[in-house]
N, C-alpha and C. Protein backbone atom coordinates (compact mmCIF):
# COMPACT_ATOMS: atom_id res chain seq x y z
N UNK A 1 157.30 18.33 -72.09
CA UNK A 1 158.48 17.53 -72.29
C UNK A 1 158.10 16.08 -72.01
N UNK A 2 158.74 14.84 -73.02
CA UNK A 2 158.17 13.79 -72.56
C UNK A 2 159.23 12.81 -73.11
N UNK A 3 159.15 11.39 -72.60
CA UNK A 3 159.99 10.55 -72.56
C UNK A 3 159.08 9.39 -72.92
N UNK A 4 159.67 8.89 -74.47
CA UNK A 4 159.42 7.75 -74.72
C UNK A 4 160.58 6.42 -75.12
N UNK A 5 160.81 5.74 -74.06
CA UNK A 5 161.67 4.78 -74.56
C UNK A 5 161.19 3.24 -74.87
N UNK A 6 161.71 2.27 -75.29
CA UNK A 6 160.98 1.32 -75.80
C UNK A 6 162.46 0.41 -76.21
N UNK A 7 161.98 -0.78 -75.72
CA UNK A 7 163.63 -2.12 -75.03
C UNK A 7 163.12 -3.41 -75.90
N UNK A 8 163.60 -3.93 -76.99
CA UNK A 8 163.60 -5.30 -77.27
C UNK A 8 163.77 -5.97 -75.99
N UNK A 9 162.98 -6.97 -76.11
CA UNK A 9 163.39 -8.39 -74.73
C UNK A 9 163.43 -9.56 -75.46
N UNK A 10 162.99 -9.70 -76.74
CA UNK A 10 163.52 -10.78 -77.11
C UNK A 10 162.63 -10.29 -78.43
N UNK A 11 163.14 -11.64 -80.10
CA UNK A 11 162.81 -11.13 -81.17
C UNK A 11 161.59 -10.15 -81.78
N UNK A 12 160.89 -10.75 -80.97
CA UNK A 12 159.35 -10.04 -81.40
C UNK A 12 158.99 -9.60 -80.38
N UNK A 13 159.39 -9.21 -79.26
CA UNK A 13 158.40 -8.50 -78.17
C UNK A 13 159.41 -7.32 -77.24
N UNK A 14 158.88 -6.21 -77.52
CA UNK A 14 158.84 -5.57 -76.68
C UNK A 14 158.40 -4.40 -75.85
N UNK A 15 158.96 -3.66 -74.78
CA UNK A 15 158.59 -2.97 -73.51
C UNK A 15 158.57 -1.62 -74.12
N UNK A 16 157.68 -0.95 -73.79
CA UNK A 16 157.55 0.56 -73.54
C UNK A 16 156.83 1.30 -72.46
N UNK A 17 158.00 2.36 -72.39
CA UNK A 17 157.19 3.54 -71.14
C UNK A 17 157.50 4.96 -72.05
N UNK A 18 156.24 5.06 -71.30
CA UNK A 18 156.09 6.00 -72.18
C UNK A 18 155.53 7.87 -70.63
N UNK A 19 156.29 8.33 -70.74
CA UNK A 19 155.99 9.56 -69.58
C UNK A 19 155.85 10.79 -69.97
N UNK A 20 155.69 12.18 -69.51
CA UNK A 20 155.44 13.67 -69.72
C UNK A 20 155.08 14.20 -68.55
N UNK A 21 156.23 15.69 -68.57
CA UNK A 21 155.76 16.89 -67.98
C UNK A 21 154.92 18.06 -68.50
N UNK A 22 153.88 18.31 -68.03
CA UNK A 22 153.22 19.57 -68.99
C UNK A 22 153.58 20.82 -68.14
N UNK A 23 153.24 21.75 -68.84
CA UNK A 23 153.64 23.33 -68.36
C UNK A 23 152.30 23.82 -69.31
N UNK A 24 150.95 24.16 -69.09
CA UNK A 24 149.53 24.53 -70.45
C UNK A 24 149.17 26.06 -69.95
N UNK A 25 148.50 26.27 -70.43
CA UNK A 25 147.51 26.95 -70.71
C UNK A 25 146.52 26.89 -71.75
N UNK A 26 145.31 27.51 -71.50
CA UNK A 26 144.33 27.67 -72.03
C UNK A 26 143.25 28.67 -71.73
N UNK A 27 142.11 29.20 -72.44
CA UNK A 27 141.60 30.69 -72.15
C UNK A 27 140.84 29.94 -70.86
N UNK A 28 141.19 28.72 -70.30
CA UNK A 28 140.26 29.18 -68.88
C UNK A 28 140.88 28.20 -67.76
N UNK A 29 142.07 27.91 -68.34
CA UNK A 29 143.09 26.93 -66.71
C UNK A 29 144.19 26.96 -67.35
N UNK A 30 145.31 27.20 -65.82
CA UNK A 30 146.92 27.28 -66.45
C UNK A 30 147.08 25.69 -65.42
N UNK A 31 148.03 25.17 -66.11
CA UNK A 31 148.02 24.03 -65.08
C UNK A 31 150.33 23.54 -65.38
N UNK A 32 150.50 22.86 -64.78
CA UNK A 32 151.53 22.34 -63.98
C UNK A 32 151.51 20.92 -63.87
N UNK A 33 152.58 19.80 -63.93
CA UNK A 33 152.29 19.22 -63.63
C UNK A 33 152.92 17.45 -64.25
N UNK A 34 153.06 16.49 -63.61
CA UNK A 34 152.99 14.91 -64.14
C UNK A 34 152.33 14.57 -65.44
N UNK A 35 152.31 14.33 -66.53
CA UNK A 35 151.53 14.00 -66.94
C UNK A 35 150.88 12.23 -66.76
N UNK A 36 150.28 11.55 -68.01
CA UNK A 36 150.19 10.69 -67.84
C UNK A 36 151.46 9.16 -68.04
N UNK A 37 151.56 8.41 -67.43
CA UNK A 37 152.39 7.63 -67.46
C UNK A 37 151.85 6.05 -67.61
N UNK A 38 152.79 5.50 -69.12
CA UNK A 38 152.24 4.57 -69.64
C UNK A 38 152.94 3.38 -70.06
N UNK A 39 152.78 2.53 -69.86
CA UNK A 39 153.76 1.12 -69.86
C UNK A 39 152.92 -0.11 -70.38
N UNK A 40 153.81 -0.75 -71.11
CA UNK A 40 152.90 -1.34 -72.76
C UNK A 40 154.23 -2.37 -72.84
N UNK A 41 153.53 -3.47 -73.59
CA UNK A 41 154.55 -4.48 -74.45
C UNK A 41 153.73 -4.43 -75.96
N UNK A 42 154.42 -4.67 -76.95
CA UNK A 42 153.99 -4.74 -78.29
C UNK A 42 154.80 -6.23 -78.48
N UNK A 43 154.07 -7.08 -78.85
CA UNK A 43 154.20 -8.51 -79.71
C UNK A 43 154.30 -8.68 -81.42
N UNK A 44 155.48 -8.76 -81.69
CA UNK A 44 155.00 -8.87 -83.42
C UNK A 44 154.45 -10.26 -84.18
N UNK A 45 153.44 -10.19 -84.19
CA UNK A 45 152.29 -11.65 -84.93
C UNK A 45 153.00 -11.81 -85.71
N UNK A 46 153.55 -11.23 -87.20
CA UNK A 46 153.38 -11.55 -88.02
C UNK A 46 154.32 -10.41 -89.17
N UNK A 47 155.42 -11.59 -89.72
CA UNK A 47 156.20 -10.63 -90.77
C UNK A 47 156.88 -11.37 -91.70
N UNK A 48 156.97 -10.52 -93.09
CA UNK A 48 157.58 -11.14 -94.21
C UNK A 48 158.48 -10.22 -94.52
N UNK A 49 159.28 -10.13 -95.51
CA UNK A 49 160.04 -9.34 -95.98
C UNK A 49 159.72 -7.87 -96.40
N UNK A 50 158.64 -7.66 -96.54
CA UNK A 50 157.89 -6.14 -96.52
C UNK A 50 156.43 -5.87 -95.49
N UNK A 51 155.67 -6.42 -95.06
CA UNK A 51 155.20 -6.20 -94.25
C UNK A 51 155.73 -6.81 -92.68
N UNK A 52 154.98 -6.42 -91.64
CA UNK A 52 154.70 -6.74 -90.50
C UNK A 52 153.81 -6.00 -89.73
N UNK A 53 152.77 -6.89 -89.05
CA UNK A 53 151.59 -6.96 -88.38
C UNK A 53 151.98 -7.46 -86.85
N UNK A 54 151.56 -6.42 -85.93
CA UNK A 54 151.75 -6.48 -84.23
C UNK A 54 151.10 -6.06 -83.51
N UNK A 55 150.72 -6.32 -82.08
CA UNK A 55 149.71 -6.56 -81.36
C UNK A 55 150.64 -5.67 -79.70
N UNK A 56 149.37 -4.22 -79.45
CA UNK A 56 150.26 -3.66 -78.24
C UNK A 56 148.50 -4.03 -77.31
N UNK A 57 149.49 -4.12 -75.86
CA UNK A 57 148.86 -3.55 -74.75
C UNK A 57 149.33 -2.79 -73.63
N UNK A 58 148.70 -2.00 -73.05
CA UNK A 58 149.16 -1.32 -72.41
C UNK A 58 148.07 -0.33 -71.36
N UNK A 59 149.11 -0.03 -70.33
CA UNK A 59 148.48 0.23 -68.74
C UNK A 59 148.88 2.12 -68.82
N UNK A 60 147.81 2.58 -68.65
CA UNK A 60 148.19 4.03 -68.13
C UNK A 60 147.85 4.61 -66.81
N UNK A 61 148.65 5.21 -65.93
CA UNK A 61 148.38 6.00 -64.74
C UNK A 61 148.00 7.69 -64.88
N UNK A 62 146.98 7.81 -64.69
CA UNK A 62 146.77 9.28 -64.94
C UNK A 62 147.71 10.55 -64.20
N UNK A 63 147.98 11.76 -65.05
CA UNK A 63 148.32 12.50 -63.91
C UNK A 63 147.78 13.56 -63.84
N UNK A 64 148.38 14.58 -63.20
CA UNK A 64 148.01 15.74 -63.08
C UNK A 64 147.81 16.67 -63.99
N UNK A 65 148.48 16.69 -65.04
CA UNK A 65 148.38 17.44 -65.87
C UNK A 65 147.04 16.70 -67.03
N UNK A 66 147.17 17.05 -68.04
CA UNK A 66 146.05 16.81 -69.45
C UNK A 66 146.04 15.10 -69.30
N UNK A 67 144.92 14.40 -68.87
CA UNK A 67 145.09 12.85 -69.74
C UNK A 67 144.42 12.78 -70.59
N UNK A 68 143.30 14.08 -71.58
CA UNK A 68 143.22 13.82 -72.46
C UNK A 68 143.12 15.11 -73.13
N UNK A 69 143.14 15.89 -74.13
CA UNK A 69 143.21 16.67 -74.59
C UNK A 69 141.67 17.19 -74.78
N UNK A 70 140.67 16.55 -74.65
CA UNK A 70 139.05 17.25 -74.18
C UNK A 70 139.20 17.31 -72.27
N UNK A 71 139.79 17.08 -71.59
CA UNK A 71 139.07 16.95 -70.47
C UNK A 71 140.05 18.05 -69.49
N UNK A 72 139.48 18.63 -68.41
CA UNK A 72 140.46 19.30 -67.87
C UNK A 72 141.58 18.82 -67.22
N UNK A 73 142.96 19.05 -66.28
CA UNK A 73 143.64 18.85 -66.33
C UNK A 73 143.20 18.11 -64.99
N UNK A 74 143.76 16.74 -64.71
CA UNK A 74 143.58 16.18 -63.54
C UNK A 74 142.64 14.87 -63.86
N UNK A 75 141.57 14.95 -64.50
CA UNK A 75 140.68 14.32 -64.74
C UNK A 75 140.80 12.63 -65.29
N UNK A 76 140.27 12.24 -64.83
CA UNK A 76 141.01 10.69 -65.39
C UNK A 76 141.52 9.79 -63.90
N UNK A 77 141.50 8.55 -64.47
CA UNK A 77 142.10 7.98 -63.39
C UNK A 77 143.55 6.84 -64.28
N UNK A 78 142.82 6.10 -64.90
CA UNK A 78 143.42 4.87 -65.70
C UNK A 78 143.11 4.70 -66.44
N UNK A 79 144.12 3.92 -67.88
CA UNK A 79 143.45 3.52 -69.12
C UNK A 79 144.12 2.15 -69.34
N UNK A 80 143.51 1.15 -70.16
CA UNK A 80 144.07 0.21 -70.44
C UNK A 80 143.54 0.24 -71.89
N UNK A 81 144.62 -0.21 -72.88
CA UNK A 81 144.72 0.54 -74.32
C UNK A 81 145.43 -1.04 -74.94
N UNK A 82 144.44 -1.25 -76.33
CA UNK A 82 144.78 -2.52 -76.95
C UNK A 82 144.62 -1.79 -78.21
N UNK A 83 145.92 -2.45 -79.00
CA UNK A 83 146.18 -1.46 -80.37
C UNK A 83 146.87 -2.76 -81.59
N UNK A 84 146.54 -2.48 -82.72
CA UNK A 84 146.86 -3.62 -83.81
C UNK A 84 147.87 -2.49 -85.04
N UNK A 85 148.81 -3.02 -85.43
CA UNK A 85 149.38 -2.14 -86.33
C UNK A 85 150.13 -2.61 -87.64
N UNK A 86 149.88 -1.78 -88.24
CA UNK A 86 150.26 -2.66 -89.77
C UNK A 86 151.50 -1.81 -90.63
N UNK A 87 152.27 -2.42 -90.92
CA UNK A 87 153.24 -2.15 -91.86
C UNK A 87 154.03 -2.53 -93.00
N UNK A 88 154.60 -1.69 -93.79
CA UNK A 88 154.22 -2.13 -95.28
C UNK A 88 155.81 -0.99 -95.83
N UNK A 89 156.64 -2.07 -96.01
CA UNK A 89 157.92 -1.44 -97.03
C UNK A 89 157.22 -1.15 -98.10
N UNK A 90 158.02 0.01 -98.90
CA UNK A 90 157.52 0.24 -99.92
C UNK A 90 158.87 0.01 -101.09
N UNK A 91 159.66 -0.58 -100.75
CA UNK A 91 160.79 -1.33 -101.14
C UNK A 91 161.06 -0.40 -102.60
N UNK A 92 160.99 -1.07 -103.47
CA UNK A 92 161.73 -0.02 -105.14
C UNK A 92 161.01 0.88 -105.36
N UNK A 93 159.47 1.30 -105.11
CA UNK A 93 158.37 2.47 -105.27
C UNK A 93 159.20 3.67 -104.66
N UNK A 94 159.53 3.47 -103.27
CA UNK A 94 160.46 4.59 -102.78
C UNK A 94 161.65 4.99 -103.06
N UNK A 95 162.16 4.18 -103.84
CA UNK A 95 163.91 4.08 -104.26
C UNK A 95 163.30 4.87 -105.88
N UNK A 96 162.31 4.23 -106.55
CA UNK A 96 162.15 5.43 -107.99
C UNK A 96 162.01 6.71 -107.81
N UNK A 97 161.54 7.22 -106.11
CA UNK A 97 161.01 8.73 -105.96
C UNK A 97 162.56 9.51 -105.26
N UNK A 98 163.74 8.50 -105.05
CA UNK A 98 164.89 8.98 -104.68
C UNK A 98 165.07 9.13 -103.16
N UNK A 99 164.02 8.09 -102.66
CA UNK A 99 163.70 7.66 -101.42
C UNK A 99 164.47 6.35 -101.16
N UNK A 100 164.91 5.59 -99.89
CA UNK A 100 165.27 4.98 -99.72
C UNK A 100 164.45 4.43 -98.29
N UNK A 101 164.37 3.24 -98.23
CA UNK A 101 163.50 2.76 -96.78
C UNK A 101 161.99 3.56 -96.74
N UNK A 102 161.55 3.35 -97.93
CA UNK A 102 160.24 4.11 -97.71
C UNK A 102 158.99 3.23 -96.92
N UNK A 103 158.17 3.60 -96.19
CA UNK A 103 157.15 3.01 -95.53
C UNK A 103 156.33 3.53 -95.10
N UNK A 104 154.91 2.70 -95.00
CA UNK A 104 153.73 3.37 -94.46
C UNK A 104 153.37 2.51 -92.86
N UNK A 105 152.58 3.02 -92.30
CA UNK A 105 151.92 2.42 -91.07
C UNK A 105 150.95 3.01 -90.74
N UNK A 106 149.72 1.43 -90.58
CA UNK A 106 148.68 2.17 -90.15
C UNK A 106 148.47 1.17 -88.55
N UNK A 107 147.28 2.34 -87.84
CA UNK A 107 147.26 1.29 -86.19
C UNK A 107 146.14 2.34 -85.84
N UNK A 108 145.15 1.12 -85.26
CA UNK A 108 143.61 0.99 -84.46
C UNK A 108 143.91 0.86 -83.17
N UNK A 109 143.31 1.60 -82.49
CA UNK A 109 143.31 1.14 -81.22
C UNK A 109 142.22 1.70 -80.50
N UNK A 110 141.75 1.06 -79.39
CA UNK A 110 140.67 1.24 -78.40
C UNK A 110 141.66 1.49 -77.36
N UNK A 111 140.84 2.63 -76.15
CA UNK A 111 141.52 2.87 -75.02
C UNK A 111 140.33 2.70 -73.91
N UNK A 112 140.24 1.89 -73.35
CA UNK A 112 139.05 1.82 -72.00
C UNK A 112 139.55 2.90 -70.85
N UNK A 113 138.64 4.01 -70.53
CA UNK A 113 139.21 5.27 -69.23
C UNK A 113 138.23 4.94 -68.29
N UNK A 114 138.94 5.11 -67.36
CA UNK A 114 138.62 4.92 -65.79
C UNK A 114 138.16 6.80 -65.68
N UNK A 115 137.18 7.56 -65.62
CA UNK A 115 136.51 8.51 -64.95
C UNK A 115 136.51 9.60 -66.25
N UNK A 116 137.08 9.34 -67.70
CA UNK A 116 136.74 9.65 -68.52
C UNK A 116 135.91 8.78 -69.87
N UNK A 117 135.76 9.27 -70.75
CA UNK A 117 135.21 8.16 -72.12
C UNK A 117 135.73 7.68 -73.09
N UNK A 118 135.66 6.14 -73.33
CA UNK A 118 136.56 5.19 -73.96
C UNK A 118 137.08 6.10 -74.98
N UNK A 119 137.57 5.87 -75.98
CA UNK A 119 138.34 6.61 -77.47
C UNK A 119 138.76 5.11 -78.53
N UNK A 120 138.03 5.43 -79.30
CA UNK A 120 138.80 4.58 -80.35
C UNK A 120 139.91 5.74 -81.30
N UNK A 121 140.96 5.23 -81.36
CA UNK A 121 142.34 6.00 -81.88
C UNK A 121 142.32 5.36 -83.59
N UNK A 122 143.08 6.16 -84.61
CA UNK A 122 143.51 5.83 -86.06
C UNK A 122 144.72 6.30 -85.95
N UNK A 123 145.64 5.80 -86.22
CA UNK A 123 146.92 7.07 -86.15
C UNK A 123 147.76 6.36 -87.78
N UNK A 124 148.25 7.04 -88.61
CA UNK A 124 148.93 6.46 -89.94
C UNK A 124 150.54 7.33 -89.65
N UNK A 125 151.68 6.59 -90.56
CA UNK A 125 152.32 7.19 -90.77
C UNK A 125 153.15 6.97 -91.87
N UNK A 126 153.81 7.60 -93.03
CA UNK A 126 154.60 7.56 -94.06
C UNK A 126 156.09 8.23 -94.09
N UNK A 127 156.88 7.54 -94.49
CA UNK A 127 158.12 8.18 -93.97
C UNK A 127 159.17 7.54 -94.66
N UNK A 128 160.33 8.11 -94.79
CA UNK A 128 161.38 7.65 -95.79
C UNK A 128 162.92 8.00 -96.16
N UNK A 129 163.73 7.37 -95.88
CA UNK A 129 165.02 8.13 -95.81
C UNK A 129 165.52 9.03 -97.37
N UNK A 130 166.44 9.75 -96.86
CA UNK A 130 166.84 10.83 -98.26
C UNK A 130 168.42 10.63 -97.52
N UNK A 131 168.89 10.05 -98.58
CA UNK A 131 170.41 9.50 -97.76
C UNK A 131 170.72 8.96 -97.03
N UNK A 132 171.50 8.68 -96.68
CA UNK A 132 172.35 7.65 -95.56
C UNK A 132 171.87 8.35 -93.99
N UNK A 133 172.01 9.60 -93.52
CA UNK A 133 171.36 10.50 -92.24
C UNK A 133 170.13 10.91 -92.54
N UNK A 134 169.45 11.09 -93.28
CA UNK A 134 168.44 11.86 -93.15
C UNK A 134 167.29 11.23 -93.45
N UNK A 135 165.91 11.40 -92.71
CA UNK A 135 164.50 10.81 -92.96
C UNK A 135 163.36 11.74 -92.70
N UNK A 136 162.25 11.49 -93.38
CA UNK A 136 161.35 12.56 -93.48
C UNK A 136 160.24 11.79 -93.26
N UNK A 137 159.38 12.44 -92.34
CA UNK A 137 158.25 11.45 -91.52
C UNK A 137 156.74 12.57 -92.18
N UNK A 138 155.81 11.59 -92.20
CA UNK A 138 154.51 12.38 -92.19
C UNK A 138 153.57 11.85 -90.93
N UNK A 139 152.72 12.29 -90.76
CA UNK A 139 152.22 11.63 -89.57
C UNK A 139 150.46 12.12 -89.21
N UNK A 140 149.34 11.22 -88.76
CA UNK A 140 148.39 12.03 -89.05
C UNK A 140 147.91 10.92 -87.52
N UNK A 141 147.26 11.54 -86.87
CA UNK A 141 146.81 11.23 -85.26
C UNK A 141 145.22 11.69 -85.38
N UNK A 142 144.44 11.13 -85.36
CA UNK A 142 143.23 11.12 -84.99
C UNK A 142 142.49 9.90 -84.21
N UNK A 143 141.06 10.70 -83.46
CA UNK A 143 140.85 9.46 -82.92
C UNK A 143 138.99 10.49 -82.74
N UNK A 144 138.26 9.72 -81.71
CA UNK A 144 136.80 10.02 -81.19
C UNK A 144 136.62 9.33 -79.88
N UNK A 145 136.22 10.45 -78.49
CA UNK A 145 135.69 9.43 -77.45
C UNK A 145 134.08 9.61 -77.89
N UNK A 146 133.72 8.45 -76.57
CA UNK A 146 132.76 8.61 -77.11
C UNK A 146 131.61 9.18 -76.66
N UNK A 147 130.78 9.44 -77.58
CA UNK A 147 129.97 10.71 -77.53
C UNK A 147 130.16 12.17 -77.29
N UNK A 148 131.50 12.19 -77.79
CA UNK A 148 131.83 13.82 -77.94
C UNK A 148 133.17 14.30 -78.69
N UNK A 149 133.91 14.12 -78.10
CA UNK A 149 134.96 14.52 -78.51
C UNK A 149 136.10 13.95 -79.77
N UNK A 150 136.32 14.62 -81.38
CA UNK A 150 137.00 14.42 -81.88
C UNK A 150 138.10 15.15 -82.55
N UNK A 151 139.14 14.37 -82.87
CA UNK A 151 140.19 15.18 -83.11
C UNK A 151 141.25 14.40 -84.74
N UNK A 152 141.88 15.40 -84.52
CA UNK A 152 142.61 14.64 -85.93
C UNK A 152 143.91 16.19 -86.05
N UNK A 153 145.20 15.86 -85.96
CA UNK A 153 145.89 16.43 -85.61
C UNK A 153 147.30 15.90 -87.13
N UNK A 154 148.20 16.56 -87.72
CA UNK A 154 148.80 16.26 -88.37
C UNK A 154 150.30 17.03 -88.00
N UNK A 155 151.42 16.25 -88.00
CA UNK A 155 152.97 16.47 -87.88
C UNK A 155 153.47 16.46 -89.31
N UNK A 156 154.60 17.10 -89.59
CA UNK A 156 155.84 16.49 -91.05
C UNK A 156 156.80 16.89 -89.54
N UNK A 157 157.83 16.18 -90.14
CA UNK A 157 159.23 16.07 -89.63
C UNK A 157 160.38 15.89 -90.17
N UNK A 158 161.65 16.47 -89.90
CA UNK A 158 162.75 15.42 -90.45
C UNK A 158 163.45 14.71 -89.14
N UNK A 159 164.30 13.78 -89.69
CA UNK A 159 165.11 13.11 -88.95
C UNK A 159 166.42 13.00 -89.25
N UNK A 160 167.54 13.71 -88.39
CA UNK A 160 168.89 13.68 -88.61
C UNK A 160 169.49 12.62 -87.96
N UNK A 161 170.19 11.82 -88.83
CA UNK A 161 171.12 10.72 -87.29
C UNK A 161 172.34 11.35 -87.60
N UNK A 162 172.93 11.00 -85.88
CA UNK A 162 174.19 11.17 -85.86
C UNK A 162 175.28 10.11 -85.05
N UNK A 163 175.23 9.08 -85.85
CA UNK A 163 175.31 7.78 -85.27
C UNK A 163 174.61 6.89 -84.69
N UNK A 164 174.93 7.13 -83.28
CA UNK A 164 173.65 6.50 -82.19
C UNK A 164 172.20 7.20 -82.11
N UNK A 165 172.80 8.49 -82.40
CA UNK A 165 171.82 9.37 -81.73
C UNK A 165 170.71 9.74 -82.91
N UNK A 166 169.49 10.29 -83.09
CA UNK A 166 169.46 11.26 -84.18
C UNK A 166 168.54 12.22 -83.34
N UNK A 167 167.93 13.41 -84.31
CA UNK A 167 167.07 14.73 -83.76
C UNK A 167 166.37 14.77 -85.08
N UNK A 168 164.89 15.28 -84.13
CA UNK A 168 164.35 14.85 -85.35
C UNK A 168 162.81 16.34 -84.25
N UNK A 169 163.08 17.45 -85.86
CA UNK A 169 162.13 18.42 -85.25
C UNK A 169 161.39 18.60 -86.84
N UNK A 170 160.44 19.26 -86.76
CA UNK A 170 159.33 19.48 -87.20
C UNK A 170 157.73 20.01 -86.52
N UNK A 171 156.65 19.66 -87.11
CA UNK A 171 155.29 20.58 -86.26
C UNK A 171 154.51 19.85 -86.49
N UNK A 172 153.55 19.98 -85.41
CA UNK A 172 152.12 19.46 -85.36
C UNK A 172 151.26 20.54 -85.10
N UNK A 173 150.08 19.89 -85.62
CA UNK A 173 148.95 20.68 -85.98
C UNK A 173 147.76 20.36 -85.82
N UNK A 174 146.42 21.03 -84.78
CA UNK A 174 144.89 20.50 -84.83
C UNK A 174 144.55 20.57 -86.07
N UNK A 175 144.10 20.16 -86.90
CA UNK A 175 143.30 20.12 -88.38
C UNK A 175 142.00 20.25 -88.75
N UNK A 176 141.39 19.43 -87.69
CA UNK A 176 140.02 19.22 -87.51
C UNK A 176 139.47 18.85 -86.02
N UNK A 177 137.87 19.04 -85.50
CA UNK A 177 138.04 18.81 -84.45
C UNK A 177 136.78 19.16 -83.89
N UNK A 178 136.16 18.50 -83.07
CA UNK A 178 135.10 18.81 -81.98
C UNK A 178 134.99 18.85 -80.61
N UNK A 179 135.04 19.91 -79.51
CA UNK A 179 135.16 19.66 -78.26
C UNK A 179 136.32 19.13 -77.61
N UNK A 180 137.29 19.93 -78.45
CA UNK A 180 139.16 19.53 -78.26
C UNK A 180 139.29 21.43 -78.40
N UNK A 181 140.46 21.66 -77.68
CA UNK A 181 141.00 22.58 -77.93
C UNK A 181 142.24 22.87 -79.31
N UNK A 182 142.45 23.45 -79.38
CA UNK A 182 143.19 23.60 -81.33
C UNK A 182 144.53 24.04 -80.65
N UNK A 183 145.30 22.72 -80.82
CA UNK A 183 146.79 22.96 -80.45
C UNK A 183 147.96 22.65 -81.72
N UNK A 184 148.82 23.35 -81.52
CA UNK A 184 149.85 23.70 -82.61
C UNK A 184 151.35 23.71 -81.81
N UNK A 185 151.98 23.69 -82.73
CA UNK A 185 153.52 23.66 -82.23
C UNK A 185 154.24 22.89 -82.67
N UNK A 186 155.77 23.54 -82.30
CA UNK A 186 156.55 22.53 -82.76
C UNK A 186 157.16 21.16 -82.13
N UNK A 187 158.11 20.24 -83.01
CA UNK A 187 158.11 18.83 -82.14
C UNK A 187 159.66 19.29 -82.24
N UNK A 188 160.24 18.64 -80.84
CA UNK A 188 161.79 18.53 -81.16
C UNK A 188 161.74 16.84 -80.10
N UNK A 189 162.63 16.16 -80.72
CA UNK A 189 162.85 15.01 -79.97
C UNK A 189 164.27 14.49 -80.40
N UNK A 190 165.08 13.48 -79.62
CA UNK A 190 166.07 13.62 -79.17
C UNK A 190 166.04 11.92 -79.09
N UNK A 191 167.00 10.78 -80.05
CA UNK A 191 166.44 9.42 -79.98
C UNK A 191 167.88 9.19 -79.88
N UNK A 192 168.03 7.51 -79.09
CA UNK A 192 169.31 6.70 -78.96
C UNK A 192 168.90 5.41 -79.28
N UNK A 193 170.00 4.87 -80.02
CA UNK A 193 169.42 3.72 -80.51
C UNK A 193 170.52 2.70 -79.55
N UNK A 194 170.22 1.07 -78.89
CA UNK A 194 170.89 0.81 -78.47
C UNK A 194 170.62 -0.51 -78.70
């Protein structure tokens, strides 16, 4: 279970924390536990009427449970994580496919670990409303630490609003992978907009 919220403070910048409880297993540790806890500002450089380009940093506290999905549970101390991200309306292209608000995003990032190994991250995403409530997300998460471990993991989703609120479930999936364990399941999340 995990909690990500994220606060405008002013036009272009803002706060995120980002937290999790795990409950795992695996064929050789059951574990319990905090996960990692992470607190970040994102700056937006740079925007026109269909793109925008922004700049995150951000502080992580390790916990008890997984801080990384190669390492056992506990392991880790701190990360400090600098990430660049790009985005791109797809304005009338998505409106001919009977899409509305269609868009892509892509974002790089390096993570420096305190008692584990750095990771450079890729993460993309495409996504697009189908009516006035409803949006349909694709999503593809990969990354490599280094000298061992890689991964590349893929979600679809939908997204229902219901005013303030929306829910938005769907699955993720290991795809590919070296010296990661092969995790699957479904996503349910629970958003307020304010």
């Amino acid at each position: 279970m995990g909690l990500f919220a994220e606060y405008g403070v002013a036009d272009r910048l803002t706060l995120q924390v980002k937290a999790d409880w795990q409950d795992g297993e695996d064929a050789f540790v059951d574990y319990s536990g905090r996960g990692p806890i992470e607190i970040g500002a994102t700056w937006q450089v740079w925007r026109d009427d269909r793109n925008a380009v922004s700049l995150y940093g951000g502080y992580t506290q390790a916990g008890e449970g997984r801080n990384a999905g190669y390492a056992a549970p506990g392991v880790g101390d701190h990360d400090w994580e600098a990430r660049v991200s790009v985005g791109r309306s797809l304005g009338d292209m998505g409106e001919r496919w009977g899409m509305g608000g269609a868009f892509v995003e892509f974002q790089a990032a390096r993570r420096l670990r305190d008692g584990l190994p750095d990771e450079t991250r890729i993460d993309a995403t495409a996504g697009a409303r189908i009516g006035e409530d409803w949006m349909v997300l694709g999503q593809a998460f990969g990354g490599a630490a280094d000298g061992g471990a890689r991964w590349l993991s893929l979600e679809a989703s939908v997204v229902r609003d219901f005013g303030v609120w929306s829910v938005q479930a769907g699955w993720r999936q290991t795809v590919a992978g070296q010296e990661i364990p092969i995790s699957r399941g479904p996503v349910l999340a629970i958003w307020r907009r304010f």
